[in-house]
PDB file of N, CA and C in Angstrom:
ATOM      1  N   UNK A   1     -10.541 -10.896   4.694  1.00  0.00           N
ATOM      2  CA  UNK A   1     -11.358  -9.843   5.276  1.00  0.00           C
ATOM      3  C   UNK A   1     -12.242  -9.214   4.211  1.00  0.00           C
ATOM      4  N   UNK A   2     -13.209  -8.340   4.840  1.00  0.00           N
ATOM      5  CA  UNK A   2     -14.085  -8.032   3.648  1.00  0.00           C
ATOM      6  C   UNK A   2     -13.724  -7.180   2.945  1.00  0.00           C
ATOM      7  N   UNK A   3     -11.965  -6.120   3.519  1.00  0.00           N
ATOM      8  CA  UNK A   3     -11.889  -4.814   2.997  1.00  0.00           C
ATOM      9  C   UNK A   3     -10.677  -5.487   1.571  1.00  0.00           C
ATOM     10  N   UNK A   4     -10.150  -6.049   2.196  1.00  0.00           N
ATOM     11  CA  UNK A   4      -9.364  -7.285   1.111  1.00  0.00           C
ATOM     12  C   UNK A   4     -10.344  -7.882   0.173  1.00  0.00           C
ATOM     13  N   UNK A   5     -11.062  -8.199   0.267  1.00  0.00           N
ATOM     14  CA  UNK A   5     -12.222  -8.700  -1.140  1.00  0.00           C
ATOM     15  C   UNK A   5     -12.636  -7.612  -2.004  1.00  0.00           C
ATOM     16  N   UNK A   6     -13.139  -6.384  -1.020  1.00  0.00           N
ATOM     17  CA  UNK A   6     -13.843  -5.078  -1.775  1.00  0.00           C
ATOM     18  C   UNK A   6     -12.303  -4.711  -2.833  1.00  0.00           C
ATOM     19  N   UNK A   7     -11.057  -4.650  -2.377  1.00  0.00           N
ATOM     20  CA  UNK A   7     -10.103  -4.045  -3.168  1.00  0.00           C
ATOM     21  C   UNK A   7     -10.018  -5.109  -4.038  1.00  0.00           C
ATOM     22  N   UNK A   8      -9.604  -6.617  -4.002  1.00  0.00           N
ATOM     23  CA  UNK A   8      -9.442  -7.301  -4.885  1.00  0.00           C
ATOM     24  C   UNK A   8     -10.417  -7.520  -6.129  1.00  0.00           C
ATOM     25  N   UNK A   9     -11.959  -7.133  -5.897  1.00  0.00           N
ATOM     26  CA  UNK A   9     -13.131  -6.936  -6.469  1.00  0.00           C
ATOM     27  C   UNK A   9     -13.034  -5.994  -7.501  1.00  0.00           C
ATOM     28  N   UNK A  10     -12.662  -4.762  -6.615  1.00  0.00           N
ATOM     29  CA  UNK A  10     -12.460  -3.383  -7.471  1.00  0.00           C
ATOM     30  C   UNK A  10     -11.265  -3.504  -8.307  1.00  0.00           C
ATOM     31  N   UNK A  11      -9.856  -4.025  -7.815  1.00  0.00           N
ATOM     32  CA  UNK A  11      -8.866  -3.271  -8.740  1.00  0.00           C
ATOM     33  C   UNK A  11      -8.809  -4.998  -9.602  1.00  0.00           C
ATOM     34  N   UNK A  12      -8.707  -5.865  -9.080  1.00  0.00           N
ATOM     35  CA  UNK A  12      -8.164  -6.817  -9.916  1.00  0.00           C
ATOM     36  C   UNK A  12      -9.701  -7.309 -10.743  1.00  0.00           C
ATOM     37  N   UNK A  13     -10.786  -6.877 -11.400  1.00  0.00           N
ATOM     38  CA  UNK A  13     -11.985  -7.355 -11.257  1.00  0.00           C
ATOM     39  C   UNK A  13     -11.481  -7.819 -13.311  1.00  0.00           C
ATOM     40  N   UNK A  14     -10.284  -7.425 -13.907  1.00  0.00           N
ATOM     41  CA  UNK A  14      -9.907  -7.708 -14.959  1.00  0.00           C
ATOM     42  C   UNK A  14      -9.118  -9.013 -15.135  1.00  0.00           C
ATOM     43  N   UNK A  15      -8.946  -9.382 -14.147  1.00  0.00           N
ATOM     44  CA  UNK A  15      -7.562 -10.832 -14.494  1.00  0.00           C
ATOM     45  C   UNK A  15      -8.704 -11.627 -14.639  1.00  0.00           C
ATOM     46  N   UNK A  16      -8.525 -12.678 -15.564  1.00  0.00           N
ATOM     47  CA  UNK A  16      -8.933 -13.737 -15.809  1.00  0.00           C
ATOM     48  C   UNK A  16      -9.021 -14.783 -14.953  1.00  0.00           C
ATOM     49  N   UNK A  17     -10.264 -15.234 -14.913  1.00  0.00           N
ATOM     50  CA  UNK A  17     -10.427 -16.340 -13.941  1.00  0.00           C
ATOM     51  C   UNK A  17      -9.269 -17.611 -13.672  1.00  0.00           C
ATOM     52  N   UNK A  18      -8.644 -17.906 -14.364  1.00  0.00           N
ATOM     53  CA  UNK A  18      -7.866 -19.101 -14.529  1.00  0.00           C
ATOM     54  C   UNK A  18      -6.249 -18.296 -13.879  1.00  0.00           C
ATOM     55  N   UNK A  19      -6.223 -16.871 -14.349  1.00  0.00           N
ATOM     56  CA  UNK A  19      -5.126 -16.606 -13.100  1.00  0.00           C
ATOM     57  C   UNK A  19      -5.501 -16.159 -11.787  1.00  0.00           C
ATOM     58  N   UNK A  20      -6.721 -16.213 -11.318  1.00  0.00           N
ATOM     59  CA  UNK A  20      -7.100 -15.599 -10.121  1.00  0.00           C
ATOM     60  C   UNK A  20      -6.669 -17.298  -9.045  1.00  0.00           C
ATOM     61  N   UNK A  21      -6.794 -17.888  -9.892  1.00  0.00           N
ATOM     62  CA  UNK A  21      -6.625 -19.639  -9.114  1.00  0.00           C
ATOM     63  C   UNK A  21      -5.115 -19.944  -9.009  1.00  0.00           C
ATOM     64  N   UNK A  22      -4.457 -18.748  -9.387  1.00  0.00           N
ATOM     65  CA  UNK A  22      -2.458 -19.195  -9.167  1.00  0.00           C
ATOM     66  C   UNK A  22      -2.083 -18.851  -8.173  1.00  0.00           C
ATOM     67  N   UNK A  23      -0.742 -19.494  -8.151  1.00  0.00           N
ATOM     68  CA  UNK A  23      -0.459 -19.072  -6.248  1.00  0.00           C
ATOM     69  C   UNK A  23       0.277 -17.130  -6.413  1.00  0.00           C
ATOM     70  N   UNK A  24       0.375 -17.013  -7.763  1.00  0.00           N
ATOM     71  CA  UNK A  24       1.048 -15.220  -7.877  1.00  0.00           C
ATOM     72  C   UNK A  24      -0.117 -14.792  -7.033  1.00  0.00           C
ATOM     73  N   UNK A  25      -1.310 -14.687  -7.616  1.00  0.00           N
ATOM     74  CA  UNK A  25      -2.472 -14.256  -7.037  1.00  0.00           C
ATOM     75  C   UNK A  25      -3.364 -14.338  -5.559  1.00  0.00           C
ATOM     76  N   UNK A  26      -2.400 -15.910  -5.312  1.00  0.00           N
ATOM     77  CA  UNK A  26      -2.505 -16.016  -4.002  1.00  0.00           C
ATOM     78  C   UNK A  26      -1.365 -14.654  -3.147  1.00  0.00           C
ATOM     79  N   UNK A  27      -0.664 -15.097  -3.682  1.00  0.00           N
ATOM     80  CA  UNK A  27       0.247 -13.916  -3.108  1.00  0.00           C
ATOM     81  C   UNK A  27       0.249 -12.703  -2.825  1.00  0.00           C
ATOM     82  N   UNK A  28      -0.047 -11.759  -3.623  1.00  0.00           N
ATOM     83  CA  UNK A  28      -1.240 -10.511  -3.744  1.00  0.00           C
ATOM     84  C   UNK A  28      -1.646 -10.901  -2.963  1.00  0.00           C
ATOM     85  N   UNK A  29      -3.285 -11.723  -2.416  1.00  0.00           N
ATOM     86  CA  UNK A  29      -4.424 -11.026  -1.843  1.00  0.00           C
ATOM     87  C   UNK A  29      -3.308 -11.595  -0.108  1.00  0.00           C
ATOM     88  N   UNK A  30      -2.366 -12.341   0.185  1.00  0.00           N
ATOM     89  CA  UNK A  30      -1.436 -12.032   1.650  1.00  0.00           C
ATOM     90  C   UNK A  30      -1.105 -11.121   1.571  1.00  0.00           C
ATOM     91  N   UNK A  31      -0.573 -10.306   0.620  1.00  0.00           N
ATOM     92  CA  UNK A  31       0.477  -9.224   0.769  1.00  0.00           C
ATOM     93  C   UNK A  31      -0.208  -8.127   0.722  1.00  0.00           C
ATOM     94  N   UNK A  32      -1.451  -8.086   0.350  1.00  0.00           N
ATOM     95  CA  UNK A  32      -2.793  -7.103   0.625  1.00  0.00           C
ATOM     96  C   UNK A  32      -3.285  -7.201   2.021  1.00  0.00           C
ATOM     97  N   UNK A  33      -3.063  -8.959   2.677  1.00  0.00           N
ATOM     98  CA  UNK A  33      -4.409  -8.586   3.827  1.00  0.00           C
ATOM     99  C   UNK A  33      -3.502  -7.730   4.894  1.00  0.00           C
ATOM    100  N   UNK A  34      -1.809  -8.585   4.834  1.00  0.00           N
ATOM    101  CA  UNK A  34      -0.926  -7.764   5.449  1.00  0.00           C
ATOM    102  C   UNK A  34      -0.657  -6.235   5.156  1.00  0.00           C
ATOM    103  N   UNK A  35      -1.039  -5.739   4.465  1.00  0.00           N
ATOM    104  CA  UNK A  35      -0.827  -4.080   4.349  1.00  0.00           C
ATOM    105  C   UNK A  35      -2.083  -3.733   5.071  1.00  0.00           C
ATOM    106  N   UNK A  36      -2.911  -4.560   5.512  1.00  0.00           N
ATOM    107  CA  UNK A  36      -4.118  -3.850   5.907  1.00  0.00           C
ATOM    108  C   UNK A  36      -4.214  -4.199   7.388  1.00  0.00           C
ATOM    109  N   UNK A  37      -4.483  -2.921   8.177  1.00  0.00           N
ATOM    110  CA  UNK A  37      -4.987  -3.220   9.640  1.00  0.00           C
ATOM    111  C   UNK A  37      -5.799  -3.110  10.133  1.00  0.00           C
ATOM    112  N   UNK A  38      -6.742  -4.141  10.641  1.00  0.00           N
ATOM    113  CA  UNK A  38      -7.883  -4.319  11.184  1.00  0.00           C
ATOM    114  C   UNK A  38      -8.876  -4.539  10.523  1.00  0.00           C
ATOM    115  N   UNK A  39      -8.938  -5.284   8.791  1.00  0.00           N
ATOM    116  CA  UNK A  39      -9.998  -5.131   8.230  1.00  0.00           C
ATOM    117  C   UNK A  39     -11.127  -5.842   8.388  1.00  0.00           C
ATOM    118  N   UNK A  40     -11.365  -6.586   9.709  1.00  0.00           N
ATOM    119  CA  UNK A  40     -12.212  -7.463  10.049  1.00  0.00           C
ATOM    120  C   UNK A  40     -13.589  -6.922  10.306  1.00  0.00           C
ATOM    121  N   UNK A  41     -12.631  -5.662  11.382  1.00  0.00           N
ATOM    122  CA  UNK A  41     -13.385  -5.385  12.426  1.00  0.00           C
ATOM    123  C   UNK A  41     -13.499  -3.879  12.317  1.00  0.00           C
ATOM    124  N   UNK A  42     -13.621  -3.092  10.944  1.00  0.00           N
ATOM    125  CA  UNK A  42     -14.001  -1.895  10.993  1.00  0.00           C
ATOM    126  C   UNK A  42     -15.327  -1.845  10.920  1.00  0.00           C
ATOM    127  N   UNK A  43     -15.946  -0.002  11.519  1.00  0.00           N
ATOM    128  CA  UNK A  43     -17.347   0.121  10.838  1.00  0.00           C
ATOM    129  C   UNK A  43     -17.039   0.652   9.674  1.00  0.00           C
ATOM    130  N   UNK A  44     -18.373   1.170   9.014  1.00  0.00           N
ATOM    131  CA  UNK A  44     -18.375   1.894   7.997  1.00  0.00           C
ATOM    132  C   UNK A  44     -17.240   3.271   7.419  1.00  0.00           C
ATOM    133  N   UNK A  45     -16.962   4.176   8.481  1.00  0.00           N
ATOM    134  CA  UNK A  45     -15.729   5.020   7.720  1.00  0.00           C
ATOM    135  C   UNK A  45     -15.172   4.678   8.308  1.00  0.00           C
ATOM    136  N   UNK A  46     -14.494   3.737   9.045  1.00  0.00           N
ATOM    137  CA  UNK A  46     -13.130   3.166   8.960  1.00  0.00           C
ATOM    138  C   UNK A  46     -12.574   2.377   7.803  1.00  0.00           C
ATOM    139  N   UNK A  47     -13.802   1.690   7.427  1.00  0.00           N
ATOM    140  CA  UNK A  47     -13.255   0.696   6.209  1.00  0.00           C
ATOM    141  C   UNK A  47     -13.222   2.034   4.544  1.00  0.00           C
ATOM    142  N   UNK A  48     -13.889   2.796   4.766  1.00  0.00           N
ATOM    143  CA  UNK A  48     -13.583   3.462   3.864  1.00  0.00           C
ATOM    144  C   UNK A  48     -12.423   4.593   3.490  1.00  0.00           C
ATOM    145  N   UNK A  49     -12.182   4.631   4.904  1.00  0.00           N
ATOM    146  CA  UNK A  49     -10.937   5.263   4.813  1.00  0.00           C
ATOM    147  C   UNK A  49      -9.802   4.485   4.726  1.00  0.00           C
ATOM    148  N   UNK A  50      -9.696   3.125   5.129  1.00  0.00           N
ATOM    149  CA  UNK A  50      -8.548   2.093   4.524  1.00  0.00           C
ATOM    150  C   UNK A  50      -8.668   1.734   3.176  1.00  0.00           C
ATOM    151  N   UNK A  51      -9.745   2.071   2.530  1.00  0.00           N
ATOM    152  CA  UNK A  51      -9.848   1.950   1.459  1.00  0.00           C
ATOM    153  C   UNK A  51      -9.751   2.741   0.540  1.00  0.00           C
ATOM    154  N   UNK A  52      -9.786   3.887   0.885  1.00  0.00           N
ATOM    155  CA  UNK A  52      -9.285   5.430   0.017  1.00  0.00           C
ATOM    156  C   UNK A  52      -7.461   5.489   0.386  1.00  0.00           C
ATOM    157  N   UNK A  53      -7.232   4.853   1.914  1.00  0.00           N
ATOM    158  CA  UNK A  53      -6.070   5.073   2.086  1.00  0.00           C
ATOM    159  C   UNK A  53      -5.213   4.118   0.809  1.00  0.00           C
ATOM    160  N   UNK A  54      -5.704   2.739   0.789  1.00  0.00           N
ATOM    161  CA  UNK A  54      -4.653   2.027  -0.145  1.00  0.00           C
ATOM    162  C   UNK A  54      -4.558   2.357  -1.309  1.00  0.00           C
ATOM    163  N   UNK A  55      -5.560   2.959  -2.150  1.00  0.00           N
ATOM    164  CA  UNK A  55      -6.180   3.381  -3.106  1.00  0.00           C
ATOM    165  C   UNK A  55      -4.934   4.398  -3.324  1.00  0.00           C
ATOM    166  N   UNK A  56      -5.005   5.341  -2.342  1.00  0.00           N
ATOM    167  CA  UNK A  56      -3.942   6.444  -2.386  1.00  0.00           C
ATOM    168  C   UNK A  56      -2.568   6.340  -2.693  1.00  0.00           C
ATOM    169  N   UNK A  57      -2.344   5.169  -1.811  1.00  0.00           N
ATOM    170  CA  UNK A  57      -0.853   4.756  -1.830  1.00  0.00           C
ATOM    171  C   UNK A  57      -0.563   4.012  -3.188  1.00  0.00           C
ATOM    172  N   UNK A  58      -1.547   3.278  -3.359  1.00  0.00           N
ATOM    173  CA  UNK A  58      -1.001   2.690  -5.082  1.00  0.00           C
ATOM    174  C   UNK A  58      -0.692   3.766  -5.849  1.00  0.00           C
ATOM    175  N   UNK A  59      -2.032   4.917  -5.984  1.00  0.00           N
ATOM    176  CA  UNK A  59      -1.774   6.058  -7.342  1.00  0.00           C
ATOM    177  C   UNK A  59      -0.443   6.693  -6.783  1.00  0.00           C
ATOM    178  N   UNK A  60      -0.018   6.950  -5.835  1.00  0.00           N
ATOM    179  CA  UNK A  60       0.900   7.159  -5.498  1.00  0.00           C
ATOM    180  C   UNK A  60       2.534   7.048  -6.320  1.00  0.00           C
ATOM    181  N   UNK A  61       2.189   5.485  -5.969  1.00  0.00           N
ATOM    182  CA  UNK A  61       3.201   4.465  -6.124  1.00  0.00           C
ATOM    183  C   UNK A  61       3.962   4.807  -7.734  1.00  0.00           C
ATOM    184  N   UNK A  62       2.363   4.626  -8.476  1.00  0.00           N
ATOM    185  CA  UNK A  62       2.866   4.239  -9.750  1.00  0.00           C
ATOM    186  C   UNK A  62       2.925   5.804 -10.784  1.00  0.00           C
ATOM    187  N   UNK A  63       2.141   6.734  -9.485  1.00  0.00           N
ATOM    188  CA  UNK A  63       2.433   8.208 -10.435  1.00  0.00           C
ATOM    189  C   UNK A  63       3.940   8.504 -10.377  1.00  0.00           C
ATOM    190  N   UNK A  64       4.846   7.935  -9.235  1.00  0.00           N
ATOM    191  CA  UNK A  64       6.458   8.600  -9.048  1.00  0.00           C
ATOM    192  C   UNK A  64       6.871   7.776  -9.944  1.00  0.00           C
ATOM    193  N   UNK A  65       6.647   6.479  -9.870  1.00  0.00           N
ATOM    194  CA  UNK A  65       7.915   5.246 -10.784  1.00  0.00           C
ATOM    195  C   UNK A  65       7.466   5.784 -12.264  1.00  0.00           C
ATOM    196  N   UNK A  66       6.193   5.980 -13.091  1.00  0.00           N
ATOM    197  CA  UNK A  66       6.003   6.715 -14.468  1.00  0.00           C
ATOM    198  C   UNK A  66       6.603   7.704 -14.607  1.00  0.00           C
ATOM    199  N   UNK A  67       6.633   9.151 -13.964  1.00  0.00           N
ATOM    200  CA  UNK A  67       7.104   9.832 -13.798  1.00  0.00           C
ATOM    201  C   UNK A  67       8.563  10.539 -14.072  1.00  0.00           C
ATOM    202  N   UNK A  68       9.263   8.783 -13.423  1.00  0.00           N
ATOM    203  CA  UNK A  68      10.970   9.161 -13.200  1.00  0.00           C
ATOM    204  C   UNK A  68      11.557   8.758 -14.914  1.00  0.00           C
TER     205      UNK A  68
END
């Protein structure tokens, strides 16, 4: 989907080409398209709000696990 490319674009835009071609990486962008609903077929602030939403949930994620 396109909202799955825009995040993989933005956050992973550092991995090296030669690991973007592994199946880890394959794995990620399933386990991304599955966290995401409907990214086919949003308009404009829908996709941006799934996209601030995941955004959210990562800083989230990794502000509690640093944290503890």
């Amino acid at each position: 989907s396109d909202l799955t490319s825009q995040l993989l674009t933005d956050h992973y835009k550092n991995v090296p080409r030669r690991l973007i071609e592994t199946q880890t990486f394959n794995r990620i962008k399933v386990s991304l398209q599955q966290q995401l609903s409907g990214g086919d077929v949003l308009n404009a602030e829908a996709f941006a709000n799934q996209y601030e939403l995941w955004d959210w949930r990562e800083r989230q994620a990794k502000y509690i696990i640093n944290s503890v």
